[in-house]
N, C-alpha and C. Protein backbone atom coordinates (compact mmCIF):
# COMPACT_ATOMS: atom_id res chain seq x y z
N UNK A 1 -2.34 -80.41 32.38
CA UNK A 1 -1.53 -79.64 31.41
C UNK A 1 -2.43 -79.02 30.35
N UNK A 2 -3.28 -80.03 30.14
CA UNK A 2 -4.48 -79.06 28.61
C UNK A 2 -5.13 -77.90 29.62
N UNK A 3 -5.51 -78.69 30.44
CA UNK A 3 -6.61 -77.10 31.07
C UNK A 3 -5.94 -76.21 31.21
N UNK A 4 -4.44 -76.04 31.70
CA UNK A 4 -3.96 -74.49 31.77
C UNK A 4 -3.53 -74.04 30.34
N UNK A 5 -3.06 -75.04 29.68
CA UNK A 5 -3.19 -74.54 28.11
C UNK A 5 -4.37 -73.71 27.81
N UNK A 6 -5.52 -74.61 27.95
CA UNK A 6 -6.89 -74.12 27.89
C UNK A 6 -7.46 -72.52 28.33
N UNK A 7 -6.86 -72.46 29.52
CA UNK A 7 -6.94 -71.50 30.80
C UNK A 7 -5.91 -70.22 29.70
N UNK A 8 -4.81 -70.59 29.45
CA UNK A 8 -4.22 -69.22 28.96
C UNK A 8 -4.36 -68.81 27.68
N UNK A 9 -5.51 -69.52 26.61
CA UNK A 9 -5.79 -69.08 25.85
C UNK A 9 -7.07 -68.16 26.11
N UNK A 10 -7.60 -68.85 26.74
CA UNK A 10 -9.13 -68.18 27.05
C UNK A 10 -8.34 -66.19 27.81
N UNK A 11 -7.30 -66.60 28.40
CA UNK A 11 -7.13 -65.59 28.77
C UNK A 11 -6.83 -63.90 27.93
N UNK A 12 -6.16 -64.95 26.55
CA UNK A 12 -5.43 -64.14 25.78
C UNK A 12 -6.65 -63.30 24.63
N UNK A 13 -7.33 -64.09 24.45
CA UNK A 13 -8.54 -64.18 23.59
C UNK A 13 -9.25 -63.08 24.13
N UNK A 14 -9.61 -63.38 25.57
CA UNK A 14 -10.02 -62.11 26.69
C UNK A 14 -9.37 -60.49 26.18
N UNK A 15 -8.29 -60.76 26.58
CA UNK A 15 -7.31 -59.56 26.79
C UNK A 15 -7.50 -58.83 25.60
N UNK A 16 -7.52 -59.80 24.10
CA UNK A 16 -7.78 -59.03 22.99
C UNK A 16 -8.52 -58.33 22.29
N UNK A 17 -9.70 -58.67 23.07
CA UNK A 17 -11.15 -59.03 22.73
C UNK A 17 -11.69 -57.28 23.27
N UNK A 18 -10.69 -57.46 24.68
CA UNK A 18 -10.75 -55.98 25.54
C UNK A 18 -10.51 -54.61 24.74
N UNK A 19 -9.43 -55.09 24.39
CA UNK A 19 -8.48 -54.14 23.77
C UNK A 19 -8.82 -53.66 22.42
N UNK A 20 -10.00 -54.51 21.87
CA UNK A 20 -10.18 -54.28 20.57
C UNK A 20 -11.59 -52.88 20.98
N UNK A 21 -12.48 -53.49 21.87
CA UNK A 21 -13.98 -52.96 21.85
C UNK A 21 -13.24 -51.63 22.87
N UNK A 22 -12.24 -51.43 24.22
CA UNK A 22 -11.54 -50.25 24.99
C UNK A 22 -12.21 -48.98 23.98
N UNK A 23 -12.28 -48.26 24.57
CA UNK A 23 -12.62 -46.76 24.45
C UNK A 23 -11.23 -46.28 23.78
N UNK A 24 -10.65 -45.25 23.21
CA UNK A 24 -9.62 -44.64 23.38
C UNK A 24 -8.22 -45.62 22.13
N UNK A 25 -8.85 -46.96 22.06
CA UNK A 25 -8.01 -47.81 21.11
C UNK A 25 -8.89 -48.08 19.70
N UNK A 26 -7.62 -48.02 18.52
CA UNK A 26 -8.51 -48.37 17.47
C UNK A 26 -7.51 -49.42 16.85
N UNK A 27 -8.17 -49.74 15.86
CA UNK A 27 -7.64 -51.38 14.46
C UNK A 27 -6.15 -50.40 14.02
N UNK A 28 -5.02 -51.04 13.84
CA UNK A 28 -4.14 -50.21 12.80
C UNK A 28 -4.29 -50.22 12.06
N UNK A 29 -3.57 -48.63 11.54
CA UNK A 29 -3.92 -47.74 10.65
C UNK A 29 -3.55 -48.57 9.02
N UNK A 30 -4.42 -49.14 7.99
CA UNK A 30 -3.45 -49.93 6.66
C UNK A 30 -3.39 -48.84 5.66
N UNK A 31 -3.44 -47.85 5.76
CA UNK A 31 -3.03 -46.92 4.67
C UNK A 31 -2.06 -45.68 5.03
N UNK A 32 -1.23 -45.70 6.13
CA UNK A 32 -0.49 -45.08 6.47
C UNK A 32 0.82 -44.73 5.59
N UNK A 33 1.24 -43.79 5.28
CA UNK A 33 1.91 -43.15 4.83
C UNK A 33 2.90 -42.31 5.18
N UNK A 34 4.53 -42.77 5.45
CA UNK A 34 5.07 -42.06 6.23
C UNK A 34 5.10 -40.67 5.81
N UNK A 35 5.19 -39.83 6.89
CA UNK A 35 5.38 -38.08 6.43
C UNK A 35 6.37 -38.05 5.33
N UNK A 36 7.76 -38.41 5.64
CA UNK A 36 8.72 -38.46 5.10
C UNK A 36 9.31 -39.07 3.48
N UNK A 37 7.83 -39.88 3.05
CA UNK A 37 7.35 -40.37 2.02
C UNK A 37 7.21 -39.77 0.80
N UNK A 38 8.00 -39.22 -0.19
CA UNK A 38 7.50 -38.65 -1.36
C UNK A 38 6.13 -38.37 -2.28
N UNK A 39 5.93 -37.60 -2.28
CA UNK A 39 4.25 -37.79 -2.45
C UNK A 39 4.18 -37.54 -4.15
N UNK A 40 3.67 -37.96 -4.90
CA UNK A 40 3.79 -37.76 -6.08
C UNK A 40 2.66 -36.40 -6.47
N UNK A 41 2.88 -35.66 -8.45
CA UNK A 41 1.47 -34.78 -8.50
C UNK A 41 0.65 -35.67 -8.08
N UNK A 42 0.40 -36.54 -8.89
CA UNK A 42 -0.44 -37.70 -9.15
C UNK A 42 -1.38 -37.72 -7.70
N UNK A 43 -0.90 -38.01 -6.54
CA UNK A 43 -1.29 -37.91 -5.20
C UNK A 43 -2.89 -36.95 -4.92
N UNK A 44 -1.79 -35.32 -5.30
CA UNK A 44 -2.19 -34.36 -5.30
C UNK A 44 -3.28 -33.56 -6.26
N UNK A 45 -3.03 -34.31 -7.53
CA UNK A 45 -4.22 -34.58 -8.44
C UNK A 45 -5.81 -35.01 -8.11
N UNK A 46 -5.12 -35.72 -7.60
CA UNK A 46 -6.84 -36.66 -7.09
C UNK A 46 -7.28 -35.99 -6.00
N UNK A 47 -6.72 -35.00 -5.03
CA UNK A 47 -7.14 -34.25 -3.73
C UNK A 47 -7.41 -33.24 -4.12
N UNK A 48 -7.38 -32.52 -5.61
CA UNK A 48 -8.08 -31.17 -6.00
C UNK A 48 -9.52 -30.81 -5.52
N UNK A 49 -9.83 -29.94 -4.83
CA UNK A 49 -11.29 -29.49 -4.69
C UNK A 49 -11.44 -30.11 -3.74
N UNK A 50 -11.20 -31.11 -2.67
CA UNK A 50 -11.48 -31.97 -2.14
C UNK A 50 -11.66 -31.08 -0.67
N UNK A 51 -10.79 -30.50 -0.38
CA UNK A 51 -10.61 -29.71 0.96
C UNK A 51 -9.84 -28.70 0.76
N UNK A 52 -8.57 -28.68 1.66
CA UNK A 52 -7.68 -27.90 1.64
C UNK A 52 -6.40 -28.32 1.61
N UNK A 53 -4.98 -27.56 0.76
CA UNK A 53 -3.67 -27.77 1.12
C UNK A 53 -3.39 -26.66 1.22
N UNK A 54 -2.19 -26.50 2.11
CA UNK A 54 -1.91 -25.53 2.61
C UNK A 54 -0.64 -25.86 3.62
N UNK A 55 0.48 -24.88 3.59
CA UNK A 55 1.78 -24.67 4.37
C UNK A 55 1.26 -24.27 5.56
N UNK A 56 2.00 -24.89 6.73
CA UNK A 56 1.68 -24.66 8.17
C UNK A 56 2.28 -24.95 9.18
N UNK A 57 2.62 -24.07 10.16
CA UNK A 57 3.51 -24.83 11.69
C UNK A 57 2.43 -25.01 12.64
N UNK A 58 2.49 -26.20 13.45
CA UNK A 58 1.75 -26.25 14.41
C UNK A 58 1.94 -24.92 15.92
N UNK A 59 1.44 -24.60 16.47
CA UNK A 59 1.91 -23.48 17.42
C UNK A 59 0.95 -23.91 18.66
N UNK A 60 0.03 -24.65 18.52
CA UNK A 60 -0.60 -25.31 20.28
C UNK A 60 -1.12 -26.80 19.76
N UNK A 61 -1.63 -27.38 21.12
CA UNK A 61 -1.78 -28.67 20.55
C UNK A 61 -3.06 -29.26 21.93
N UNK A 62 -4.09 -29.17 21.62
CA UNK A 62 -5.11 -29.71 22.86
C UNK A 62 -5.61 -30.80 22.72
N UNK A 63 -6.03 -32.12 23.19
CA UNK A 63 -6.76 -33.34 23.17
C UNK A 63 -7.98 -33.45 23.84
N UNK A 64 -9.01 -33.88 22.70
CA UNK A 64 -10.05 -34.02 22.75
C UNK A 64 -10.46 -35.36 22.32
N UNK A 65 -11.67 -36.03 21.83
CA UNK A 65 -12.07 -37.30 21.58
C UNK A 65 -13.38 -36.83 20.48
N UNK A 66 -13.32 -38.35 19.61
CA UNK A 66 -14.63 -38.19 18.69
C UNK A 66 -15.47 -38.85 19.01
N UNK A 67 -16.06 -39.55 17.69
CA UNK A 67 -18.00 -39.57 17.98
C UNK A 67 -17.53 -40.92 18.91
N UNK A 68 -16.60 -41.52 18.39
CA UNK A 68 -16.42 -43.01 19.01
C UNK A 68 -15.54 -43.45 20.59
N UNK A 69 -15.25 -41.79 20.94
CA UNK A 69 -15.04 -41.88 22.34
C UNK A 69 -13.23 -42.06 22.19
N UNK A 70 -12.53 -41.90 20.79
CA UNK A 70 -11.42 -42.41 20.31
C UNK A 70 -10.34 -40.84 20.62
N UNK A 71 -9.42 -40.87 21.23
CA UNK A 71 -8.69 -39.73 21.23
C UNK A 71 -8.22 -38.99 20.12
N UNK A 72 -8.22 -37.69 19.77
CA UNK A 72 -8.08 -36.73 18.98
C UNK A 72 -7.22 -35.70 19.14
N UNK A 73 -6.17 -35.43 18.82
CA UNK A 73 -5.54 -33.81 18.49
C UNK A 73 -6.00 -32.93 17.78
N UNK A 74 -6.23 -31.54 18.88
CA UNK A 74 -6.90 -30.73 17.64
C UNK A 74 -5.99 -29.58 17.85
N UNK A 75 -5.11 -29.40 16.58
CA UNK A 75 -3.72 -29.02 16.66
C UNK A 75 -4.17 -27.19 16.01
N UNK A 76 -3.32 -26.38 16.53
CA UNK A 76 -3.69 -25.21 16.18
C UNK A 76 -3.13 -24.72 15.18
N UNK A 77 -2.86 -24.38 13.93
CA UNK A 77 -1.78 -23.52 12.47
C UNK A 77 -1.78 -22.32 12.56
N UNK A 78 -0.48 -22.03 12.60
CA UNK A 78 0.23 -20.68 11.89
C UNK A 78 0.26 -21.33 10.30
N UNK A 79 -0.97 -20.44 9.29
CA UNK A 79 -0.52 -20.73 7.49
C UNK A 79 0.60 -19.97 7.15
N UNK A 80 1.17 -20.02 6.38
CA UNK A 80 2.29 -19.12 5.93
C UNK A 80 1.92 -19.50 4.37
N UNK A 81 1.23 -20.29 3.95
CA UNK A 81 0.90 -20.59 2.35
C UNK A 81 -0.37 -21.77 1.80
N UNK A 82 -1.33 -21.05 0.92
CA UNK A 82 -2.01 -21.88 0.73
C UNK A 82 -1.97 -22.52 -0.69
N UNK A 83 -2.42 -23.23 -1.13
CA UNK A 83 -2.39 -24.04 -1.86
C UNK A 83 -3.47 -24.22 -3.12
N UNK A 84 -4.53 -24.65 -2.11
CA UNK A 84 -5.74 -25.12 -2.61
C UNK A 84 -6.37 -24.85 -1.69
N UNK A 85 -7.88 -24.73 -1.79
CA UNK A 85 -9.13 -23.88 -0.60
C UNK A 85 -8.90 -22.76 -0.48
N UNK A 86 -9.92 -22.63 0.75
CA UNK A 86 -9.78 -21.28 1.54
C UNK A 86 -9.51 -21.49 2.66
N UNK A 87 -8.45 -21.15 3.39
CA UNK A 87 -7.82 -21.10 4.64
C UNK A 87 -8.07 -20.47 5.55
N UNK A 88 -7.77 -19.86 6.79
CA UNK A 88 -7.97 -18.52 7.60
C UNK A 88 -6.29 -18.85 8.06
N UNK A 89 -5.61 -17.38 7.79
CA UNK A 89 -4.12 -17.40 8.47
C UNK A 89 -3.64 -18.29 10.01
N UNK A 90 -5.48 -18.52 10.53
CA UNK A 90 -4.69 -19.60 12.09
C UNK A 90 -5.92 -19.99 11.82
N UNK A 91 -5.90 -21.59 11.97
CA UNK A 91 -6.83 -22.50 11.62
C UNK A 91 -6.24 -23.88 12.53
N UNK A 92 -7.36 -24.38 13.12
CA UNK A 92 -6.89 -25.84 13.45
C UNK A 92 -7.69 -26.92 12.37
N UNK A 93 -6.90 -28.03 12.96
CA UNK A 93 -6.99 -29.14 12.35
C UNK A 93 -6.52 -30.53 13.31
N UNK A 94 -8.33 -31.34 13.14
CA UNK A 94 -8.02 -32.68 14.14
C UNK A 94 -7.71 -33.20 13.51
N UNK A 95 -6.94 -34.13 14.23
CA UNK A 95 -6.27 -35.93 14.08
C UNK A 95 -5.96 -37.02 15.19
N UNK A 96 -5.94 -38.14 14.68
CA UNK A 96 -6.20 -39.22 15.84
C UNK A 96 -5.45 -39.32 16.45
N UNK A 97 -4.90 -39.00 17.82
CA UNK A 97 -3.58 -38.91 18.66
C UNK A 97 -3.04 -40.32 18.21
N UNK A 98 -3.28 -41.24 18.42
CA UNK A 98 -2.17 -42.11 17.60
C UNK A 98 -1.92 -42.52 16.13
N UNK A 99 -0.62 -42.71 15.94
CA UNK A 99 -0.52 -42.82 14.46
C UNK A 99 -1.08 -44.27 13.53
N UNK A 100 -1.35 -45.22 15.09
CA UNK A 100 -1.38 -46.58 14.64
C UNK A 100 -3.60 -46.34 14.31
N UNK A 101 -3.69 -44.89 14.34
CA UNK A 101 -5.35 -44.80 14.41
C UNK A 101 -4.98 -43.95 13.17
N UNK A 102 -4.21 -43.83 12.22
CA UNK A 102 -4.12 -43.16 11.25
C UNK A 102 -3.85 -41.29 11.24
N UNK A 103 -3.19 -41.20 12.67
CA UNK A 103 -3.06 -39.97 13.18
C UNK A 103 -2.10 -39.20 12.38
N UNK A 104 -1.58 -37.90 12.00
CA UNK A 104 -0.88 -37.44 11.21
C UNK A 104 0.39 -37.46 12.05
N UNK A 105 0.49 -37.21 13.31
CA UNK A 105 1.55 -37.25 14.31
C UNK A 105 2.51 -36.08 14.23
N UNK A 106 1.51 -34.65 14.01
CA UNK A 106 1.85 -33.43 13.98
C UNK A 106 2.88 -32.80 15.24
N UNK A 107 4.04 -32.13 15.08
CA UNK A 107 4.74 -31.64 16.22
C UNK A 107 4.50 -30.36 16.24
N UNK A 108 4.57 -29.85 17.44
CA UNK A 108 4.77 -28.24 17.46
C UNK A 108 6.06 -27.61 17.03
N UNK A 109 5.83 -26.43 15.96
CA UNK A 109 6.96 -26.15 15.62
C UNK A 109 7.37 -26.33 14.97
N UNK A 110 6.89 -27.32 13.64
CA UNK A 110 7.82 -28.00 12.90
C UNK A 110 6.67 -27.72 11.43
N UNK A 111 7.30 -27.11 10.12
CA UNK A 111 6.21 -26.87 8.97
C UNK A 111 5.85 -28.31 8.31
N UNK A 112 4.87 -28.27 7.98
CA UNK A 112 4.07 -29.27 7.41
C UNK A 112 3.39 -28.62 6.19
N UNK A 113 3.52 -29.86 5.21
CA UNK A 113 2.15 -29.56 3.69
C UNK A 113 1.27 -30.12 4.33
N UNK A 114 -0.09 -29.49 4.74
CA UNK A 114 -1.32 -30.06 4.99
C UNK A 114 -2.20 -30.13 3.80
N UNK A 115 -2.82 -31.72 4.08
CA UNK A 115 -3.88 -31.78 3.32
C UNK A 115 -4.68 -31.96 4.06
N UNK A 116 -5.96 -31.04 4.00
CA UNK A 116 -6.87 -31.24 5.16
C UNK A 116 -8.70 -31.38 4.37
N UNK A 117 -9.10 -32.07 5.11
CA UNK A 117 -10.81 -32.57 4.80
C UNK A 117 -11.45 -31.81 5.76
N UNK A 118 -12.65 -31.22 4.80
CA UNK A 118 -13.93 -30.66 6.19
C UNK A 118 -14.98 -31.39 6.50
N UNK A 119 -14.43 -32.90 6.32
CA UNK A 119 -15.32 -34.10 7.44
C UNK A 119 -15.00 -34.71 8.64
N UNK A 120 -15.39 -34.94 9.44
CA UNK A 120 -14.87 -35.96 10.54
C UNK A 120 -14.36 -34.51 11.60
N UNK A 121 -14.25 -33.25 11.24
CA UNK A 121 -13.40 -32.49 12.09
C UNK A 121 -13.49 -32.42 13.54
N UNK A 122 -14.46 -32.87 14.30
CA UNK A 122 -14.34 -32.98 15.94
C UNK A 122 -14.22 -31.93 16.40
N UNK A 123 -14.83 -30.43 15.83
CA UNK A 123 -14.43 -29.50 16.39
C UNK A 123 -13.84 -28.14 15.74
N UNK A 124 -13.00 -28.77 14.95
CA UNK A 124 -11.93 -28.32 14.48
C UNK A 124 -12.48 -27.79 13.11
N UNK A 125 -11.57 -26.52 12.42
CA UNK A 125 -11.99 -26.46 11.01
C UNK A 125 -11.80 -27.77 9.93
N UNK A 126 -10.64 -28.26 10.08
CA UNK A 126 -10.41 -29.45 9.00
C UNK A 126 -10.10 -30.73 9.76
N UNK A 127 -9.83 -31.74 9.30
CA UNK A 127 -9.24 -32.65 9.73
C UNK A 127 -8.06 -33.39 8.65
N UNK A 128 -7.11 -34.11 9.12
CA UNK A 128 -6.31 -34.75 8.77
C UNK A 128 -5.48 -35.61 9.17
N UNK A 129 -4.59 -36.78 8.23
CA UNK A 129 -4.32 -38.17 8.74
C UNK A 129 -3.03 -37.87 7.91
N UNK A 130 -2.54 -39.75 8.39
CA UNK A 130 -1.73 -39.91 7.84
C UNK A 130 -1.98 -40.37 6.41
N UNK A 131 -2.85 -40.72 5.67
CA UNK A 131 -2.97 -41.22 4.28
C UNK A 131 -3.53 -40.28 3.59
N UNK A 132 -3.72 -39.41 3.84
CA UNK A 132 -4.40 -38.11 3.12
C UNK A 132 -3.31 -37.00 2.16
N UNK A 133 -1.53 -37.58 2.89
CA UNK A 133 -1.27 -37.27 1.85
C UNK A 133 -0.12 -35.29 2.26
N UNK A 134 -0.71 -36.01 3.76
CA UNK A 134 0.07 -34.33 4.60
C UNK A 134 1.80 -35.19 4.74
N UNK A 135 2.46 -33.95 4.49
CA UNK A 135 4.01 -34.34 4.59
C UNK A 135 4.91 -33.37 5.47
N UNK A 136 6.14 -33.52 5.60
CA UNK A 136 7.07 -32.40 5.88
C UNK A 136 7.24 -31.48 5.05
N UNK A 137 6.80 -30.49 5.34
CA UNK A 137 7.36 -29.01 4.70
C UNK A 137 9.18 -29.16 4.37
N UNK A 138 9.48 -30.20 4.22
CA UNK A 138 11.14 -29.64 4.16
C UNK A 138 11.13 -31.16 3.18
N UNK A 139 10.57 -32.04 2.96
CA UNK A 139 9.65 -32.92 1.74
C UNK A 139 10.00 -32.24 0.64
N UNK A 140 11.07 -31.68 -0.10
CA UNK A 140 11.07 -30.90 -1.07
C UNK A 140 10.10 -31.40 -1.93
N UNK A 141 10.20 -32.70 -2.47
CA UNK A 141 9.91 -32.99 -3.85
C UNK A 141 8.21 -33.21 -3.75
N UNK A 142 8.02 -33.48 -2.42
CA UNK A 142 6.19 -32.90 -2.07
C UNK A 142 5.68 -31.99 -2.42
N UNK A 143 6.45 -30.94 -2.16
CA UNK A 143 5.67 -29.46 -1.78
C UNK A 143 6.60 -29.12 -3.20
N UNK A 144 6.93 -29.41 -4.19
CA UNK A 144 7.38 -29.56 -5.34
C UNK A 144 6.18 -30.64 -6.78
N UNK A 145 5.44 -31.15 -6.24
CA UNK A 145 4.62 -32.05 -6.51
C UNK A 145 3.36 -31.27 -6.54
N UNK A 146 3.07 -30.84 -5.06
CA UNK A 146 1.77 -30.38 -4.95
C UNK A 146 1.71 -28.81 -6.01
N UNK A 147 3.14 -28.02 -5.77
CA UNK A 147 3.29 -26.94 -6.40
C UNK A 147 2.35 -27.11 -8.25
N UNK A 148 3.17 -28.37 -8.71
CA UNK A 148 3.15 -28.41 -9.98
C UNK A 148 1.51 -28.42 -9.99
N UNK A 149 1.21 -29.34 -9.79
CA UNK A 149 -0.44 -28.73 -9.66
C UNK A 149 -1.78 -27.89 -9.56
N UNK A 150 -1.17 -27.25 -8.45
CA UNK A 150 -1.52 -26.01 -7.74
C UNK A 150 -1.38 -24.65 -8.02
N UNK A 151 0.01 -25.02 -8.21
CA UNK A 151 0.84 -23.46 -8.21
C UNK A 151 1.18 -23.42 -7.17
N UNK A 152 2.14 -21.48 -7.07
CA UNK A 152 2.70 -21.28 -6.07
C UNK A 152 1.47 -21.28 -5.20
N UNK A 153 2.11 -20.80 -3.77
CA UNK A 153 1.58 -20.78 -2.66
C UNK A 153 1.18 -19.63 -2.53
N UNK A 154 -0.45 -19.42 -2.38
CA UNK A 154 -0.92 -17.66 -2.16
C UNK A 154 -0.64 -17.60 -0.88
N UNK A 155 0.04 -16.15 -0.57
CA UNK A 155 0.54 -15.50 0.63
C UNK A 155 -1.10 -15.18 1.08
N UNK A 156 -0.90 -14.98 2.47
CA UNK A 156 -2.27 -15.32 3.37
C UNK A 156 -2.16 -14.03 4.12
N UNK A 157 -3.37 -13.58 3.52
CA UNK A 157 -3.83 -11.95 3.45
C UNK A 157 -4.64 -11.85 4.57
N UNK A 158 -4.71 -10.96 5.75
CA UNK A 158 -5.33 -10.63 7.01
C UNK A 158 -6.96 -9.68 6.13
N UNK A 159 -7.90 -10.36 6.45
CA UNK A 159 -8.99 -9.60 5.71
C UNK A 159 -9.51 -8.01 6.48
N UNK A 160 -9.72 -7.19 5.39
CA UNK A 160 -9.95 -5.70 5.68
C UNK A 160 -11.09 -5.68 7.24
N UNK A 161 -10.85 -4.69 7.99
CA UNK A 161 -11.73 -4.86 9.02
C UNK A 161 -12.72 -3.73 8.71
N UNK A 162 -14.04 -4.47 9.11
CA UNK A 162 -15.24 -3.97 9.03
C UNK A 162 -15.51 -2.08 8.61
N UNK A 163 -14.99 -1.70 9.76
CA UNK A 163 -15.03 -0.34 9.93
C UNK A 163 -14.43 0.46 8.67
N UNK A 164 -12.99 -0.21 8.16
CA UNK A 164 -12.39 0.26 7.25
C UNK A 164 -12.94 0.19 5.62
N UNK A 165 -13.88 -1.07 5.25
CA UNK A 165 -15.15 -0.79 4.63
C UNK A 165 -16.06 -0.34 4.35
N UNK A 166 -16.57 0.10 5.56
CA UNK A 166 -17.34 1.02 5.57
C UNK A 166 -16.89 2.62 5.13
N UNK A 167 -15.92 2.90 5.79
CA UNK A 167 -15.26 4.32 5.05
C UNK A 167 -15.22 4.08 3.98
N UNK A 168 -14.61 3.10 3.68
CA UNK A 168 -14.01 3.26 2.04
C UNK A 168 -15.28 3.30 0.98
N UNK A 169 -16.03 2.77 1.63
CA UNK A 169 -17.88 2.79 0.71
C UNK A 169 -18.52 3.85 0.61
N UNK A 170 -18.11 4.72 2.09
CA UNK A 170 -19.12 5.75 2.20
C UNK A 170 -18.49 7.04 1.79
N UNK A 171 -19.42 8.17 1.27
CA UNK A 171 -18.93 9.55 0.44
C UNK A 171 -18.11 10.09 1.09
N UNK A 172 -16.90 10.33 0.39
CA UNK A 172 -15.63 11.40 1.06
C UNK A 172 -16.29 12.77 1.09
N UNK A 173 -16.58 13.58 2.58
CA UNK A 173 -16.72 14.45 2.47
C UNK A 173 -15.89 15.46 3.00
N UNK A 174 -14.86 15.01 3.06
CA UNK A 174 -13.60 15.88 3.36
C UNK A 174 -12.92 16.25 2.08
N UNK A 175 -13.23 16.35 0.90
CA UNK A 175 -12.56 16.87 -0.68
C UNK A 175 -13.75 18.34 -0.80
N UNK A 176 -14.78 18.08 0.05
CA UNK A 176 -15.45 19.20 -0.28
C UNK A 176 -15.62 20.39 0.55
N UNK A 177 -14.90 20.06 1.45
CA UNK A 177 -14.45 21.44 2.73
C UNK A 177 -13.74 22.57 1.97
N UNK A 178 -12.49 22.67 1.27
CA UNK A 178 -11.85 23.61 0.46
C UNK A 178 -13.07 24.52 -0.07
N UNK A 179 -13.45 23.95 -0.47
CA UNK A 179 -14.75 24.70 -1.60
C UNK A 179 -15.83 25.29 -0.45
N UNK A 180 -16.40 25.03 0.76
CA UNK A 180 -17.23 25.31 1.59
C UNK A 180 -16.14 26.73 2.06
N UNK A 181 -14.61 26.20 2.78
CA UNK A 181 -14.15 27.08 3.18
C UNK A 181 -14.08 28.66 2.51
N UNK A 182 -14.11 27.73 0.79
CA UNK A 182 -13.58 29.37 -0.25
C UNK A 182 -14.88 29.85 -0.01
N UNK A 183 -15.83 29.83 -0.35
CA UNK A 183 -17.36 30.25 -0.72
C UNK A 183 -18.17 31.17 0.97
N UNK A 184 -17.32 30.31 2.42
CA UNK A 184 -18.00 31.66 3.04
C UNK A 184 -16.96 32.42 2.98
N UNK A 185 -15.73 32.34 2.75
CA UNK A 185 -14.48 33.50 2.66
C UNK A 185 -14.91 34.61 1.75
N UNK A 186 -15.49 34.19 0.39
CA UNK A 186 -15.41 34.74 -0.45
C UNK A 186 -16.78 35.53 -0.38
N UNK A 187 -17.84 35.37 0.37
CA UNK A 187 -19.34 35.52 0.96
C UNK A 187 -19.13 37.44 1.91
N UNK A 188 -18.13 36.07 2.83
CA UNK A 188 -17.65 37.51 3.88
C UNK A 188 -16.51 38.88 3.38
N UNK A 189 -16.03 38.60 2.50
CA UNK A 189 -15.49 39.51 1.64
C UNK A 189 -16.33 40.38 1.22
N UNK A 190 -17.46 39.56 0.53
CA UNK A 190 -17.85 40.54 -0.52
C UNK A 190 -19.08 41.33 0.71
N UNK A 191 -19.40 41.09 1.44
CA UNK A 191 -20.77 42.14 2.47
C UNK A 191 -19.74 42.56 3.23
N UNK A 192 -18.18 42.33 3.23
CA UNK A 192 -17.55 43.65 4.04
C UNK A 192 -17.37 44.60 2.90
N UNK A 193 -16.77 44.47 1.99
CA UNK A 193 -16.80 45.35 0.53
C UNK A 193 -18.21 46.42 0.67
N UNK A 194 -19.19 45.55 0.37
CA UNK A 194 -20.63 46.63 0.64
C UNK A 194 -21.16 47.38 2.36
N UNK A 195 -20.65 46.94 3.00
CA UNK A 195 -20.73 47.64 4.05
C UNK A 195 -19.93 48.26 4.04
N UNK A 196 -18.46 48.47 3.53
CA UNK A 196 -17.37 49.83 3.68
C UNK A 196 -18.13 51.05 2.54
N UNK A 197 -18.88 50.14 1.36
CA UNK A 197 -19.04 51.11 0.24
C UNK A 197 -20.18 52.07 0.87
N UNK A 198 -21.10 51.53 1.73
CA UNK A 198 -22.39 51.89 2.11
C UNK A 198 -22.20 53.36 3.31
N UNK A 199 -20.66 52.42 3.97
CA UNK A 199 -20.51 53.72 5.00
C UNK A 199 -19.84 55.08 4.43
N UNK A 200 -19.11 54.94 3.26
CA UNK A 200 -18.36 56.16 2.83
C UNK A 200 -19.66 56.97 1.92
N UNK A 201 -20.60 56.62 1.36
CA UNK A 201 -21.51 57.07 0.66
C UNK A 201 -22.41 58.10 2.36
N UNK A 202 -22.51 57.28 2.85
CA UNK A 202 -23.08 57.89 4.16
C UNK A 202 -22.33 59.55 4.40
C-alpha cells in the first residue's frame, strides 16, 4: 500500500515538474487584470512616456513564439485614436497567447484602450499584457481616466507622400508662364508693327 502511495506521488511530482520546464507553458500570470476592470488616472499616470496608448480594433491575428520558445499573438490594429506616443494608423502588437502567461486575450473586431511597451515585442511594433493596464474600449470610465490625463484622442493622420513634398518644396513654375506667354505676344506684335511700317515706306 505505501509503495503505490509512493509510486503515485513520484508520478505527480513528474507530471509537474514536466509541465513547468514544457516549451509553450508558463507560471500564472499574478498581476492580471481583468479587461473589464476599471482602470483608474492614477494607473495611467504612472504609464506616461512609457510607450504607447492608443484606441484600436484588432483586424488579423498570427501566432508566433518568443525568446523562451513560449507562444505569442502578434495581433494586427486598425488606430482610430491615439493617446500617448507615436503610433502608425495599422500597427501590431504581441502578447502571450494565454492569459494565464499574462496575455491581453485580444479579439478580432472588438475596440480596445491599448497600452503598449516597445520591449519584449517578438516582432511586432509594441507589445502588451494583461497588467499593463489595456482595457475595453467600451470601459467608459477607462478611456475616461486615461482621457483625463492625456487628453482627447489625436485623430490619426495618413503621412504626406514623398512625391507630394517634393512639389510642394520645389519652385512653382507654372505662376510664371502668363508673363512668358504676354512678353513673346507682345515681342511678336511689335516686329509685325515694324515690318508693316517698313513695307509701306518701301
Amino acid at each position: 500500500m505505501f509503495g503505490r502511495l509512493m509510486t503515485a506521488m513520484l508520478v505527480l511530482v513528474g507530471s509537474a515538474a514536466f509541465a513547468v520546464a514544457a516549451p509553450g507553458t508558463a507560471s500564472a500570470c499574478d498581476c492580471a487584470v481583468p479587461m473589464s476592470y476599471e482602470k483608474t488616472p492614477q494607473v495611467f499616470a504612472e504609464l506616461a512616456g512609457k510607450g504607447a496608448v492608443f484606441l484600436g480594433t484588432p483586424t488579423s491575428m498570427t501566432t508566433g513564439s518568443d525568446a523562451q520558445g513560449y507562444s505569442v499573438d502578434i495581433v494586427e490594429f486598425d488606430v482610430s485614436g491615439i493617446l500617448d506616443g507615436q503610433v502608425q494608423p495599422i500597427t501590431t502588437v504581441s502578447t502571450a497567447t494565454e492569459t494565464t502567461a499574462c496575455g491581453a486575450g485580444f479579439t478580432v473586431g472588438t475596440e480596445y484602450l491599448v497600452v503598449a511597451r516597445a520591449e519584449n515585442t517578438d516582432g511586432a511594433a509594441w507589445s502588451a499584457g494583461s497588467c499593463g493596464g489595456t482595457s475595453l474600449a467600451s470601459d467608459r470610465v477607462s478611456v475616461e481616466s486615461a482621457i483625463s490625463v492625456f487628453g482627447q484622442p489625436r485623430p490619426i493622420t495618413e503621412p504626406t507622400p514623398p512625391e507630394v513634398v517634393a512639389a510642394e518644396q520645389s519652385p512653382d513654375h507654372t505662376n510664371y508662364a502668363p508673363w512668358v506667354v504676354g512678353l513673346i505676344a507682345a515681342a511678336a506684335a511689335s516686329a509685325l508693327g515694324v515690318w508693316s511700317v517698313r513695307r509701306r515706306t518701301r
